[in-house]
C-alpha atoms as a PDB file:
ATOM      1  CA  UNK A   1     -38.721 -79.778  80.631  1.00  0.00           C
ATOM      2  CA  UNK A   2     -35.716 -77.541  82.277  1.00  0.00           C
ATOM      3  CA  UNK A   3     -36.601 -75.143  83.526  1.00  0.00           C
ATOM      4  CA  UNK A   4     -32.797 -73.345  84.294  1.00  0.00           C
ATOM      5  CA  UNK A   5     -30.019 -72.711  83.000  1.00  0.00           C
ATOM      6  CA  UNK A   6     -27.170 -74.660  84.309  1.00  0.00           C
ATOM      7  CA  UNK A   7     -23.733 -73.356  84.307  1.00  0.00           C
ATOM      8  CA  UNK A   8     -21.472 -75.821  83.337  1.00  0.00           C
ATOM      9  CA  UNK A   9     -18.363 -75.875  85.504  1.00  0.00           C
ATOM     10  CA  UNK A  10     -15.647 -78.662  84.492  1.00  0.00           C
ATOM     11  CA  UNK A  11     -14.193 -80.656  87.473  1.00  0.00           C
ATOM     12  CA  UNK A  12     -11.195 -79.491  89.072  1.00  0.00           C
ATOM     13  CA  UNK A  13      -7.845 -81.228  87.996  1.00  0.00           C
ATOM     14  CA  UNK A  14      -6.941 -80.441  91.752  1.00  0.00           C
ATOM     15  CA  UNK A  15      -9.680 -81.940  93.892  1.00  0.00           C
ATOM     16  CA  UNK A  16     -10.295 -81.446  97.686  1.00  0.00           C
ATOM     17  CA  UNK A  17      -9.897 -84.247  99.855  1.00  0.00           C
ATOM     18  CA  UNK A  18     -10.103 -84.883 103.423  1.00  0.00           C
ATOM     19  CA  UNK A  19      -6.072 -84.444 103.488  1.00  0.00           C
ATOM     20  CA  UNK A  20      -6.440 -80.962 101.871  1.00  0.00           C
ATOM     21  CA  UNK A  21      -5.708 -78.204 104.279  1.00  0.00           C
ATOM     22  CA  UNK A  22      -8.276 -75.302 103.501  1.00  0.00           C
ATOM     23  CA  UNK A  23      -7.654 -71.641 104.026  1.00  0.00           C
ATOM     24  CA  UNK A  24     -11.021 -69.610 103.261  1.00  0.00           C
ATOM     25  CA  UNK A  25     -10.852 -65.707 102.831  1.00  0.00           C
ATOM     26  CA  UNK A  26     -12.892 -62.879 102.049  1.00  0.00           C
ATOM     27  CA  UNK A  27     -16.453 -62.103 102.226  1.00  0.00           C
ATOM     28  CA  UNK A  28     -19.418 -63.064 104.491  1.00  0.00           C
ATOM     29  CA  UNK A  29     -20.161 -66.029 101.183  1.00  0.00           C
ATOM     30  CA  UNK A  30     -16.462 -67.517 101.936  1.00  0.00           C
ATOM     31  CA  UNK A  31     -18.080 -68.103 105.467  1.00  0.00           C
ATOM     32  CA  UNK A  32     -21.108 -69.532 104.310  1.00  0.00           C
ATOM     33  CA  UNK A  33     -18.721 -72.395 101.939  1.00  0.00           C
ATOM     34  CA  UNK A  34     -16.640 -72.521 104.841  1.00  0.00           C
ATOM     35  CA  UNK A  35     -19.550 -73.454 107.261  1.00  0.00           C
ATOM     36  CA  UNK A  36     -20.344 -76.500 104.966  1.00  0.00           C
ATOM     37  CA  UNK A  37     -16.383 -77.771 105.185  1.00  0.00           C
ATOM     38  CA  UNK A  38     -16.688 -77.478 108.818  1.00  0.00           C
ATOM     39  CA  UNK A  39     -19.980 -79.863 108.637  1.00  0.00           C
ATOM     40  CA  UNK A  40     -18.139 -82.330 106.758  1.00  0.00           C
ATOM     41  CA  UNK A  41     -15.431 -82.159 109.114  1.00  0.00           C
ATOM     42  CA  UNK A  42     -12.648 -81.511 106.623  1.00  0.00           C
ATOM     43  CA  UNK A  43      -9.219 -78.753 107.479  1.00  0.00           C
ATOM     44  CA  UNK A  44     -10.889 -75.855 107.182  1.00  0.00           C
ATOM     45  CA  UNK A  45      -9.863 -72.171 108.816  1.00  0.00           C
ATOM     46  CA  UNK A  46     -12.049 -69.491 107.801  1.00  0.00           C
ATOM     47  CA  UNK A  47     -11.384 -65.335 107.714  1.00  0.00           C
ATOM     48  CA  UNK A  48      -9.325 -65.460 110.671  1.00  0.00           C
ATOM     49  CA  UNK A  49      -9.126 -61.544 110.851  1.00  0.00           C
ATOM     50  CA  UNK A  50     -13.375 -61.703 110.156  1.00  0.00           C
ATOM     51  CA  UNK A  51     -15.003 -61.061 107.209  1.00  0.00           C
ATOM     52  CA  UNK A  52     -12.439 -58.920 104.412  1.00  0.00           C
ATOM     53  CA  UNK A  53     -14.947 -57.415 100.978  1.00  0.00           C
ATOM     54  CA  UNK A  54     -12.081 -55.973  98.915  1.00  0.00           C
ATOM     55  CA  UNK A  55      -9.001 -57.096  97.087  1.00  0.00           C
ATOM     56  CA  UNK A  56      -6.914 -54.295  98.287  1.00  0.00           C
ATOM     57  CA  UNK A  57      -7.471 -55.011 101.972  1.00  0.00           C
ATOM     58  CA  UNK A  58      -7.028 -59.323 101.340  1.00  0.00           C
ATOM     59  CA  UNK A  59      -3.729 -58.546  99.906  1.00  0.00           C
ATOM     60  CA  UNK A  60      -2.380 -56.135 102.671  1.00  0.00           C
ATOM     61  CA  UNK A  61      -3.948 -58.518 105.722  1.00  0.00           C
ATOM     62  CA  UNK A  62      -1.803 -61.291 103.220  1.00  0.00           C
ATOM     63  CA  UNK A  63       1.098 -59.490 102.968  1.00  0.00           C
ATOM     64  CA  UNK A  64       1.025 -58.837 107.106  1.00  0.00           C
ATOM     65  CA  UNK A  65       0.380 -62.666 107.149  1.00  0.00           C
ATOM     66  CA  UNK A  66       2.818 -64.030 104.916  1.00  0.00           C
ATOM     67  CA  UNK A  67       5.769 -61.598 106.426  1.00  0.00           C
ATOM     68  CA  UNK A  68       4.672 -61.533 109.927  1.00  0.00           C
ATOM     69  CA  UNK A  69       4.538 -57.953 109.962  1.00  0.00           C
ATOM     70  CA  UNK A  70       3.292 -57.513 113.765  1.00  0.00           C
ATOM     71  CA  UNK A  71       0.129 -55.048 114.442  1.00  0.00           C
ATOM     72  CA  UNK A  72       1.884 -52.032 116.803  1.00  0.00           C
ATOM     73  CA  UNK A  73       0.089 -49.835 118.861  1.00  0.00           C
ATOM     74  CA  UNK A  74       0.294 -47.377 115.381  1.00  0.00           C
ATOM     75  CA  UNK A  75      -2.186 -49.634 113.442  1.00  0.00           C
ATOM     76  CA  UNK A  76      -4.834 -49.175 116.191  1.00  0.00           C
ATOM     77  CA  UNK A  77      -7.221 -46.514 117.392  1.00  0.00           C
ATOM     78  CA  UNK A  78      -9.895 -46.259 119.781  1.00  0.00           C
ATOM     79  CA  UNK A  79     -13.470 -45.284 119.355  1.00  0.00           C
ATOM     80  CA  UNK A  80     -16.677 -45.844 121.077  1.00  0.00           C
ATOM     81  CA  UNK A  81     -15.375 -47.184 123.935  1.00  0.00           C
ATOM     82  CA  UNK A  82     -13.017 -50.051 121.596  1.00  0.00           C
ATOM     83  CA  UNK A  83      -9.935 -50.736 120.385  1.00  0.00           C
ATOM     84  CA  UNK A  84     -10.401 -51.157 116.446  1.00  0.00           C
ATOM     85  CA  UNK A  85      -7.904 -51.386 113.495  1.00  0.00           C
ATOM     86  CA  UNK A  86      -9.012 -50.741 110.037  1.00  0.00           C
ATOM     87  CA  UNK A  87      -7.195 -53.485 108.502  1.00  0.00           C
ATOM     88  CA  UNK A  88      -9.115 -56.305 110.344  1.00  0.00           C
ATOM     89  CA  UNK A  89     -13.358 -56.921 111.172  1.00  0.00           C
ATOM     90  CA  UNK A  90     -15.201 -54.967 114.493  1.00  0.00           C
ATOM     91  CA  UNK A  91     -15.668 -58.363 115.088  1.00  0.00           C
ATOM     92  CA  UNK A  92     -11.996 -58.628 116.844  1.00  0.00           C
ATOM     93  CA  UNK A  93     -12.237 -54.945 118.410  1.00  0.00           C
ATOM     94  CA  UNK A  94     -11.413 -55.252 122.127  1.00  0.00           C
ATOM     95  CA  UNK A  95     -12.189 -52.815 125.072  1.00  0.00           C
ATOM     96  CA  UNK A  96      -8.494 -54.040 126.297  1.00  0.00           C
ATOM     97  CA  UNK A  97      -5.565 -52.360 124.259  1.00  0.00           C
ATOM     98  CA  UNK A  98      -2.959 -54.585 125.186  1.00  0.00           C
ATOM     99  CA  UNK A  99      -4.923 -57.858 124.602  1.00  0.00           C
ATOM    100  CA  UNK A 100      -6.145 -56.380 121.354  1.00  0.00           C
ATOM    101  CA  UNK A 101      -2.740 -56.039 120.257  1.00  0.00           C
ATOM    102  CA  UNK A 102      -1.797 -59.548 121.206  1.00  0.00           C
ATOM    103  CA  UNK A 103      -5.035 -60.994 119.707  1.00  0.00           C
ATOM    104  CA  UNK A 104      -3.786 -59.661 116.702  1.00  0.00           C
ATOM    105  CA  UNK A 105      -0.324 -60.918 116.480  1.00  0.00           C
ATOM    106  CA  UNK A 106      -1.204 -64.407 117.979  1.00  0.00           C
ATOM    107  CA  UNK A 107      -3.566 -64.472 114.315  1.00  0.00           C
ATOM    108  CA  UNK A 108      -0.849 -63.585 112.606  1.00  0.00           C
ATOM    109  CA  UNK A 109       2.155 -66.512 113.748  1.00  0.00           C
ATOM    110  CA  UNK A 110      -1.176 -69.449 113.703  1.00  0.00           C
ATOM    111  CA  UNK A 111      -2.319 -68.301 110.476  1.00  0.00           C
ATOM    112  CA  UNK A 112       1.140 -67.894 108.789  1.00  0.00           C
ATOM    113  CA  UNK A 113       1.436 -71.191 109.936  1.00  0.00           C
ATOM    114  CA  UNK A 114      -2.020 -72.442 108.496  1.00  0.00           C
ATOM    115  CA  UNK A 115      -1.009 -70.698 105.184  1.00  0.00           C
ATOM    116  CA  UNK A 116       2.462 -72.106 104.755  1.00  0.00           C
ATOM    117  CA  UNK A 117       0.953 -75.644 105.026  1.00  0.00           C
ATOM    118  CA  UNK A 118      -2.068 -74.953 102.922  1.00  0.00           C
ATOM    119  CA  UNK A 119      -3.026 -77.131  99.946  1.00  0.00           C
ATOM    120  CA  UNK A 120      -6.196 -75.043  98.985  1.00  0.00           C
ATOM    121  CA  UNK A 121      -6.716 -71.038  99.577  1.00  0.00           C
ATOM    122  CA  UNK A 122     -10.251 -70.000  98.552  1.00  0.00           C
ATOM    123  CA  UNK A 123     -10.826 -66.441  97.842  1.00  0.00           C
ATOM    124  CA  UNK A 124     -14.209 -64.850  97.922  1.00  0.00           C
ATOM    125  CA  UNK A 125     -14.130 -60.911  96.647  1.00  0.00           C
ATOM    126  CA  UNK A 126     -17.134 -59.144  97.448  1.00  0.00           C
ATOM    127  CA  UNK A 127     -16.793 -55.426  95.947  1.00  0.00           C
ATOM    128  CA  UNK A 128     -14.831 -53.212  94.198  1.00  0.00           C
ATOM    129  CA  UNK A 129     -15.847 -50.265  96.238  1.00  0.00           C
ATOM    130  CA  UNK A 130     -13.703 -49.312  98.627  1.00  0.00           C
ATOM    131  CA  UNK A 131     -13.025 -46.795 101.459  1.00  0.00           C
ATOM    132  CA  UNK A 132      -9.781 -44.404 102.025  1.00  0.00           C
ATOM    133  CA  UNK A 133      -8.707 -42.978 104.776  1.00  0.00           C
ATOM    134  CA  UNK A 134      -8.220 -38.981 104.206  1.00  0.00           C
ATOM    135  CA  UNK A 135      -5.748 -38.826 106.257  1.00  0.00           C
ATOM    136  CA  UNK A 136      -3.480 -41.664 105.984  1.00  0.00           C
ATOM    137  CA  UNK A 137      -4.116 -42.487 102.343  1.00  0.00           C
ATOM    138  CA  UNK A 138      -4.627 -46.225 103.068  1.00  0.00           C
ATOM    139  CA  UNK A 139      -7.481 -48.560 101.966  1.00  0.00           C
ATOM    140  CA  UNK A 140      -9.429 -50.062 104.455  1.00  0.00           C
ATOM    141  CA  UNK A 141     -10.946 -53.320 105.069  1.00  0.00           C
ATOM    142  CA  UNK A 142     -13.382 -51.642 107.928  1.00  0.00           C
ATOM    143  CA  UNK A 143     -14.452 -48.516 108.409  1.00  0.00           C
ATOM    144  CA  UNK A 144     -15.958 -49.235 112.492  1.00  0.00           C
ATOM    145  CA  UNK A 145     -18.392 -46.837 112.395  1.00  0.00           C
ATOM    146  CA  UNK A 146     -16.236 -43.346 112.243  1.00  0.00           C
ATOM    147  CA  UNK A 147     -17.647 -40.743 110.668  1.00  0.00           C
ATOM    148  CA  UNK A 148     -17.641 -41.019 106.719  1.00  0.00           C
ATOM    149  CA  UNK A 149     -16.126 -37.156 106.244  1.00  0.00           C
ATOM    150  CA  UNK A 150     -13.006 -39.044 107.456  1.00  0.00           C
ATOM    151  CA  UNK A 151     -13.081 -40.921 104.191  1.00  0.00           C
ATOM    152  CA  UNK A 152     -13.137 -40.674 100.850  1.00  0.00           C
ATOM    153  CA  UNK A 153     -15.103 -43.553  98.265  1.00  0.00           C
ATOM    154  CA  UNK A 154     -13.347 -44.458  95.182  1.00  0.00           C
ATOM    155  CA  UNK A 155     -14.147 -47.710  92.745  1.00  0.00           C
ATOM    156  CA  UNK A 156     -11.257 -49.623  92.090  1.00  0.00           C
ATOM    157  CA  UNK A 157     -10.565 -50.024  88.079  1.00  0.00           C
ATOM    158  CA  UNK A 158      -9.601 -53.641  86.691  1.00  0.00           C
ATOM    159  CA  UNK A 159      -6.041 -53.225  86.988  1.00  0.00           C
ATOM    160  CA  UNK A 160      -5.915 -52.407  90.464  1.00  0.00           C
ATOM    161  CA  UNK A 161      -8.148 -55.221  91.535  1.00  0.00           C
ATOM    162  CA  UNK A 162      -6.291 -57.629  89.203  1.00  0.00           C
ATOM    163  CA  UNK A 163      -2.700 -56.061  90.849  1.00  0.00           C
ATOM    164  CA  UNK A 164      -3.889 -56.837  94.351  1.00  0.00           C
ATOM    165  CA  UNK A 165      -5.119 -60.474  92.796  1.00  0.00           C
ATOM    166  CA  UNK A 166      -1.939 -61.178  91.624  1.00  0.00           C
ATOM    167  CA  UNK A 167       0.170 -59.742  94.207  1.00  0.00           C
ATOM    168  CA  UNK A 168      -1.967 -62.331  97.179  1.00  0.00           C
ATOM    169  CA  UNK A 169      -1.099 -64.747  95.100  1.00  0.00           C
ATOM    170  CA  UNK A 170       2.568 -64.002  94.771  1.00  0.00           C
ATOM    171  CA  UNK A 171       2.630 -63.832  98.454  1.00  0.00           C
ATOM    172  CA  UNK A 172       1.631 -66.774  99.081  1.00  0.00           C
ATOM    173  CA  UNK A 173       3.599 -68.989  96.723  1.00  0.00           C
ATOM    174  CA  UNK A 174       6.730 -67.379  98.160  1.00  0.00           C
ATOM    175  CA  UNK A 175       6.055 -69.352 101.618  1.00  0.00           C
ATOM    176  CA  UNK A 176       3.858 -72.574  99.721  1.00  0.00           C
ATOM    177  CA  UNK A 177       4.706 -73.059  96.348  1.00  0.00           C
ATOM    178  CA  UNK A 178       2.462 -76.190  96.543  1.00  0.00           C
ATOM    179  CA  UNK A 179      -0.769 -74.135  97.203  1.00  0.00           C
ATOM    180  CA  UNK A 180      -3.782 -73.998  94.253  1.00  0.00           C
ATOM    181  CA  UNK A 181      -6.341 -71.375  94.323  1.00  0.00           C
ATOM    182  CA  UNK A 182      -9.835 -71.106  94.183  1.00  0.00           C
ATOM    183  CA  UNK A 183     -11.478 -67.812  93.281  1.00  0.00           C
ATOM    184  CA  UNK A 184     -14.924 -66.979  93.214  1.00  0.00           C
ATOM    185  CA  UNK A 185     -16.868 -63.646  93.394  1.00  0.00           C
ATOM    186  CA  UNK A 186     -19.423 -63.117  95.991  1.00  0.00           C
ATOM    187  CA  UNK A 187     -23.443 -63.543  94.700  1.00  0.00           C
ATOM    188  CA  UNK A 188     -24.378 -60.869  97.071  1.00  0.00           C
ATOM    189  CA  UNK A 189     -25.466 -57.576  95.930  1.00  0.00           C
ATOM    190  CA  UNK A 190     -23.665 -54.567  97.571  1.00  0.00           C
ATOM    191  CA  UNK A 191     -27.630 -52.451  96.786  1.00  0.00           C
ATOM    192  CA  UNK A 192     -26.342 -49.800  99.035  1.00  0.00           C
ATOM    193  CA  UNK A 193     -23.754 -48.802  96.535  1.00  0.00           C
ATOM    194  CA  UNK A 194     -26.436 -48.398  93.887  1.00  0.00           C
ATOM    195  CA  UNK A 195     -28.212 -50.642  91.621  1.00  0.00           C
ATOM    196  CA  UNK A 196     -25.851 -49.718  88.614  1.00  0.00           C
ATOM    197  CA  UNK A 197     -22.548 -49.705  90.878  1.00  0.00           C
ATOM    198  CA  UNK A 198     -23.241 -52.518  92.054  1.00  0.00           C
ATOM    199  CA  UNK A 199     -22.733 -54.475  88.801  1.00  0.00           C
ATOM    200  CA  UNK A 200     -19.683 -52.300  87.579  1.00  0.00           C
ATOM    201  CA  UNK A 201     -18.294 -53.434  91.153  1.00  0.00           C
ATOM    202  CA  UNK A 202     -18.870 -57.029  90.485  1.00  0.00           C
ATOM    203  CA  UNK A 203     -17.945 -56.316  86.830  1.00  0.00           C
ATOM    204  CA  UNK A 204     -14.138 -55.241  87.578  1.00  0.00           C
ATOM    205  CA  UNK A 205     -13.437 -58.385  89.674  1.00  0.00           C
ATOM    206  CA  UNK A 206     -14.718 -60.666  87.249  1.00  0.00           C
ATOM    207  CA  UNK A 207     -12.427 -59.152  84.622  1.00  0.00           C
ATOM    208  CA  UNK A 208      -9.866 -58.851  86.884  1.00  0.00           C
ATOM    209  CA  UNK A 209      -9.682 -62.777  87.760  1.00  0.00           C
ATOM    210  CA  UNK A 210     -10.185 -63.721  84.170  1.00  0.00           C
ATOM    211  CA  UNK A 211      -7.560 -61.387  83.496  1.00  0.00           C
ATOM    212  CA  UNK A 212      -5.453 -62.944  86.436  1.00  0.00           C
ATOM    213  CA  UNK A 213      -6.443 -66.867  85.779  1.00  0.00           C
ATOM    214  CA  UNK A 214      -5.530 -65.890  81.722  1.00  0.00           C
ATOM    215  CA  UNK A 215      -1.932 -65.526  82.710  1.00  0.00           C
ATOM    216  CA  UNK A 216      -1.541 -68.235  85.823  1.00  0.00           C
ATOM    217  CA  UNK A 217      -0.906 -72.092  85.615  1.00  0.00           C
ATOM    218  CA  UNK A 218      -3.754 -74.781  86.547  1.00  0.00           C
ATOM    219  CA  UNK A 219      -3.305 -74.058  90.025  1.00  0.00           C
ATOM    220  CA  UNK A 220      -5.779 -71.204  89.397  1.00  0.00           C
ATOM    221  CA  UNK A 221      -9.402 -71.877  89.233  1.00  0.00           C
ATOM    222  CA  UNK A 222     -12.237 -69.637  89.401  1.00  0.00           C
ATOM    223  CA  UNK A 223     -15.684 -71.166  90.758  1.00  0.00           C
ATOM    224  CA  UNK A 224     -18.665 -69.551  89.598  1.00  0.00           C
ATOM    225  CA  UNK A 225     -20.966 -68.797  92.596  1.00  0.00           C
ATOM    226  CA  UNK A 226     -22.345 -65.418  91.466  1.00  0.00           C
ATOM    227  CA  UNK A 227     -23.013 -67.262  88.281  1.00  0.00           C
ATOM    228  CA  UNK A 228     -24.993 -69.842  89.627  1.00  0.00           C
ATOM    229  CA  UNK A 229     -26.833 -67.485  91.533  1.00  0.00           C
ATOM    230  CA  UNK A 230     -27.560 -65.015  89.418  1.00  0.00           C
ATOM    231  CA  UNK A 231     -28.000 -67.197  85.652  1.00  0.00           C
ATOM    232  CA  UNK A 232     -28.799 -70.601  87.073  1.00  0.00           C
ATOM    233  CA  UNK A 233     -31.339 -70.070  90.121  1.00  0.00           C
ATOM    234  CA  UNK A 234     -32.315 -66.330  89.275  1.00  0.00           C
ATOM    235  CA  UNK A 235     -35.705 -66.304  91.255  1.00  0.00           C
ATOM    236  CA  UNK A 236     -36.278 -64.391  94.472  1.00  0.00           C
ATOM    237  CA  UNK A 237     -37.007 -67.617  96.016  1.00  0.00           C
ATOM    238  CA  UNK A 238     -33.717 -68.739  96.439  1.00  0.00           C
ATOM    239  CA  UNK A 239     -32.781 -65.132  98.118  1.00  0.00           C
ATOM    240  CA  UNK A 240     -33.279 -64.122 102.289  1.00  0.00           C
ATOM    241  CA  UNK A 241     -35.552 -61.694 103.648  1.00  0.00           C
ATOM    242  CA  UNK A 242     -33.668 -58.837 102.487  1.00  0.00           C
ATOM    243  CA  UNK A 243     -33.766 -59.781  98.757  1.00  0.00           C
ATOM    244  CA  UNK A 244     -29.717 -59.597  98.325  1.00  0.00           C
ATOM    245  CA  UNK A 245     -28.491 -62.315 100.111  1.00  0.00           C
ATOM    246  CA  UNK A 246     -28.251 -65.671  99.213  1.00  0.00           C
ATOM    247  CA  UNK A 247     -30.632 -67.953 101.421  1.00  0.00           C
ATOM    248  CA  UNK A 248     -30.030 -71.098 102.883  1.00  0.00           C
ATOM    249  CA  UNK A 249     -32.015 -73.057  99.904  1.00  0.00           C
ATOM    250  CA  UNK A 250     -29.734 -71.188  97.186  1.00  0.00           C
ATOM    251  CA  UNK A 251     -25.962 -71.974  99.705  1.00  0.00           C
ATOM    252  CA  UNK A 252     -26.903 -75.358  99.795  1.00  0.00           C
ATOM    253  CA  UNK A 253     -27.390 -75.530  96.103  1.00  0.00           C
ATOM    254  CA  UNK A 254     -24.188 -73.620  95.242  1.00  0.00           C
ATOM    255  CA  UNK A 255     -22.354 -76.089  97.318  1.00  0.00           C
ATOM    256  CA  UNK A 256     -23.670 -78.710  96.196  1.00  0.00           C
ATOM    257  CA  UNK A 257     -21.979 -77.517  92.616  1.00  0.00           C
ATOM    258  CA  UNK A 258     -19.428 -76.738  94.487  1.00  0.00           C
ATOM    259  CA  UNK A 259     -19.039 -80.510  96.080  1.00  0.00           C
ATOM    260  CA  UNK A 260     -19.468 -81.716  92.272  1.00  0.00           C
ATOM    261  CA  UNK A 261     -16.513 -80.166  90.675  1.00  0.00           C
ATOM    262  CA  UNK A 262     -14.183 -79.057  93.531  1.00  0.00           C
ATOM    263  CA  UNK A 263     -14.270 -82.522  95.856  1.00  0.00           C
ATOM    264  CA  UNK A 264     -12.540 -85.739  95.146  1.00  0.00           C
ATOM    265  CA  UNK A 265     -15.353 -88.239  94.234  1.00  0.00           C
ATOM    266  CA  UNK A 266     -13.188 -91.288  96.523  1.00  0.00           C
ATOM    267  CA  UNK A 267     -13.672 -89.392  99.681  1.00  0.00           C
ATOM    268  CA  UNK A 268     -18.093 -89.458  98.796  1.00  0.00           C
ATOM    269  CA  UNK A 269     -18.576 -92.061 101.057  1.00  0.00           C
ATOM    270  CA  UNK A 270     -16.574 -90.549 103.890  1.00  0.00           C
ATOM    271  CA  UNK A 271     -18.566 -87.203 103.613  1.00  0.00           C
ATOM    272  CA  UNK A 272     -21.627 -89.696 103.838  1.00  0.00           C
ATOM    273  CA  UNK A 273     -20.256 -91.355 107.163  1.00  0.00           C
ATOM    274  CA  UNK A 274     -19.967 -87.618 108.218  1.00  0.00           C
ATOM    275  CA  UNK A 275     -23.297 -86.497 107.371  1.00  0.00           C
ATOM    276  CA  UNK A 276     -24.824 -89.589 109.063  1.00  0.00           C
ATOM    277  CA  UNK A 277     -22.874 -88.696 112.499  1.00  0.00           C
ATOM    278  CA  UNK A 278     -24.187 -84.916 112.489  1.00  0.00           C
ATOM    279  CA  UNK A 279     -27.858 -86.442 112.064  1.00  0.00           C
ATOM    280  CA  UNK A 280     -27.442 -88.756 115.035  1.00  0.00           C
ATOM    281  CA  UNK A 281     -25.855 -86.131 116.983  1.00  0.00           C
ATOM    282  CA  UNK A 282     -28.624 -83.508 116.315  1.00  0.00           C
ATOM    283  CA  UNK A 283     -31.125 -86.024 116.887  1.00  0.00           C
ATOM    284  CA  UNK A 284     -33.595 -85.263 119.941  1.00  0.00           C
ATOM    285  CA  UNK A 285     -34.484 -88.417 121.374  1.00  0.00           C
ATOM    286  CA  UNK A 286     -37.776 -88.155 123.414  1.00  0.00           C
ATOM    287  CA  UNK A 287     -37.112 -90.495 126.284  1.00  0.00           C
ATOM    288  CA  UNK A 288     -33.087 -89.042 127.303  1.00  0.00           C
ATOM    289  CA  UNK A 289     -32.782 -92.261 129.703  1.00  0.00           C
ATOM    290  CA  UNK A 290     -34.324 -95.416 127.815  1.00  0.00           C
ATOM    291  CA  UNK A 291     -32.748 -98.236 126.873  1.00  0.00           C
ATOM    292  CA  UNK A 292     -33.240 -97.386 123.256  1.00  0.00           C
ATOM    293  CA  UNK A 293     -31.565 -94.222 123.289  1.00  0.00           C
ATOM    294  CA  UNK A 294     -28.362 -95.783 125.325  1.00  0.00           C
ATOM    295  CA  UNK A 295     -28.026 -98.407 122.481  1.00  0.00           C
ATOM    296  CA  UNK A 296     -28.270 -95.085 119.725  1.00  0.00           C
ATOM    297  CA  UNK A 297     -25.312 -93.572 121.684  1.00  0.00           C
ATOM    298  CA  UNK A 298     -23.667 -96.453 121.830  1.00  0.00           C
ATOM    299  CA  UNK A 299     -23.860 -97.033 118.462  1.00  0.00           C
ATOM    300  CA  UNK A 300     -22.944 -93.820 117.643  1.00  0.00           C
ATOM    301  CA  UNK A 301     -19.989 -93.434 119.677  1.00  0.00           C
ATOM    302  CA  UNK A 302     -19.067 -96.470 117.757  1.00  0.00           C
ATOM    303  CA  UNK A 303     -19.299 -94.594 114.700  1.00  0.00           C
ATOM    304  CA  UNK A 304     -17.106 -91.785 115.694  1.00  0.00           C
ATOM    305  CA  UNK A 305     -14.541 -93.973 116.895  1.00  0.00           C
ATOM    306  CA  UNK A 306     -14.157 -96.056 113.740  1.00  0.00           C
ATOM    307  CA  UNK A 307     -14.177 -92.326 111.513  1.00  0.00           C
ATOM    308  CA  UNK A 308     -11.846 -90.888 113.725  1.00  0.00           C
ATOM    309  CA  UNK A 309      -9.053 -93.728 114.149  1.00  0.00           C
ATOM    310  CA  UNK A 310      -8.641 -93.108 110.287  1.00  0.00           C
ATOM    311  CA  UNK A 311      -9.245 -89.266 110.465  1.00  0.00           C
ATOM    312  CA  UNK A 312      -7.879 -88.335 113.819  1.00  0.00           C
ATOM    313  CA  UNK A 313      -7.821 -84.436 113.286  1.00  0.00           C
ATOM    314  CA  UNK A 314     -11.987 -84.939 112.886  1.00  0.00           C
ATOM    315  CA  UNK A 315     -13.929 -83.749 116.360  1.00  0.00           C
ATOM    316  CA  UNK A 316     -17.044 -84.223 117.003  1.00  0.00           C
ATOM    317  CA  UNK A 317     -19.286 -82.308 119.934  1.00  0.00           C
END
């Protein structure tokens, strides 16, 4: 007897293999996916300006990316003893205003670059809630702690979120008209928003990328991760300590669906090679210096060698 429902998801006419160059943006799930490609050792860059919730803010860190459009010392601000800028995560805040500033800009040339030769861009939205800055008008991806007064909170409506959508992707067609999409809404639950906002914030992006992948070629595809979540495993048992986050049980699953119907089934045996290297390497051997454990390495430096003369961009610690 089943005892879930499964989601079906058809198989992607444009698979991922291991010569796919992967671009990941977009909320703290987009990391978790992004983690996994980074096991398996495939071209994978991940929220290079950290972790990004809204489609507003994705489109104007896209725009800055696509058109090079350097940060100046305008876009920046300090508070509590940092540098911050409310386009990008605290994560890249700097006590050093000049090496913020370069930071910044350096991103901006390596990931135009990573974009322009891109054959997949994943895009995980997280919320339609979003902050505004009172004084400047702007959306922001961060607010860094400043007082809230400083901001007003506004729910973006299906159009706007569906605008922004389509406006990333324009962007990045005009430097890669090669690149295919994958869109997928966050399964987290924004709970401080409310219990009711929450799912009219998840709501409007959902309509707004079927609206978006309605109107788009089959370079579009949507992956359904809050589905899967939310239909398919819909138990607390597959959710962390906090009850809104996906655990580890419920990302490997969702990958695993993703791995199904997003990956090239000839490249299967390569991700198994892969797999099989991080075991060894993770392995703990409980004599360091026997002559058992020098034959393991040796063995597995074998390994390596015969992955990576085929794969040569694939490192292993």
């Amino acid at each position: 007897m089943n005892f879930t429902t499964q989601i079906p998801i058809p198989k992607t006419s444009n698979p991922i293999d291991y010569n796919s160059r992967i671009v990941s943006l977009g909320s703290c799930f987009a990391k978790n996916i992004a983690e996994k490609f980074e096991y398996f050792k495939f071209q994978n860059i991940v929220n290079p300006f950290g972790i990004i919730f809204n489609t507003v803010s994705i489109e104007r860190i896209v725009n800055r990316i696509v058109n090079q459009e350097l940060f100046t010392e305008n876009d920046i601000f300090f508070h509590n003893d940092l540098w911050h800028c409310y386009e990008v995560h605290s994560e890249l805040s700097n006590p050093d205003k000049e090496e913020f500033l370069n930071n910044l800009n350096e991103i901006i040339e390596s990931t135009n670059q990573q974009i322009s030769k891109a054959t997949h861009i994943i895009i995980t939205y997280g919320t339609s809630w979003v902050y505004r800055n009172i004084e400047t008008k702007e959306i922001l991806a961060n607010c860094h702690k400043v007082p809230q007064k400083q901001f007003t909170k506004e729910l973006l409506s299906v159009e706007a979120n569906a605008k922004s959508i389509k406006n990333t992707i324009d962007l990045i067609t005009n430097i890669n008209k090669n690149a295919k999409f994958i869109f997928t809404v966050s399964p987290v639950r924004h709970i401080k928003d409310g219990f009711l906002e929450n799912n009219i914030s998840k709501l409007q992006l959902l309509s707004a990328i079927y609206q978006t992948i309605n109107h788009q070629p089959s370079t579009i595809n949507y992956f359904q991760s809050y589905e899967i979540l939310l239909d398919e495993l819909r138990d607390y048992r597959f959710y962390s300590q906090d009850m809104l986050h996906p655990n580890q049980l419920a990302i490997d699953y969702i990958w695993e669906r993703f791995f199904q119907t997003q990956i090239s089934e000839t490249i299967y045996p390569v991700m198994e090679a892969v797999s099989s290297i991080q075991k060894d390497l993770s392995h703990k051997p409980f004599n360091p210096n026997s002559e058992k454990q020098q034959q393991f390495l040796s063995k597995l430096r074998d390994k390596i060698a015969k992955l990576v003369v085929e794969y040569p961009f694939m490192k292993f610690e």
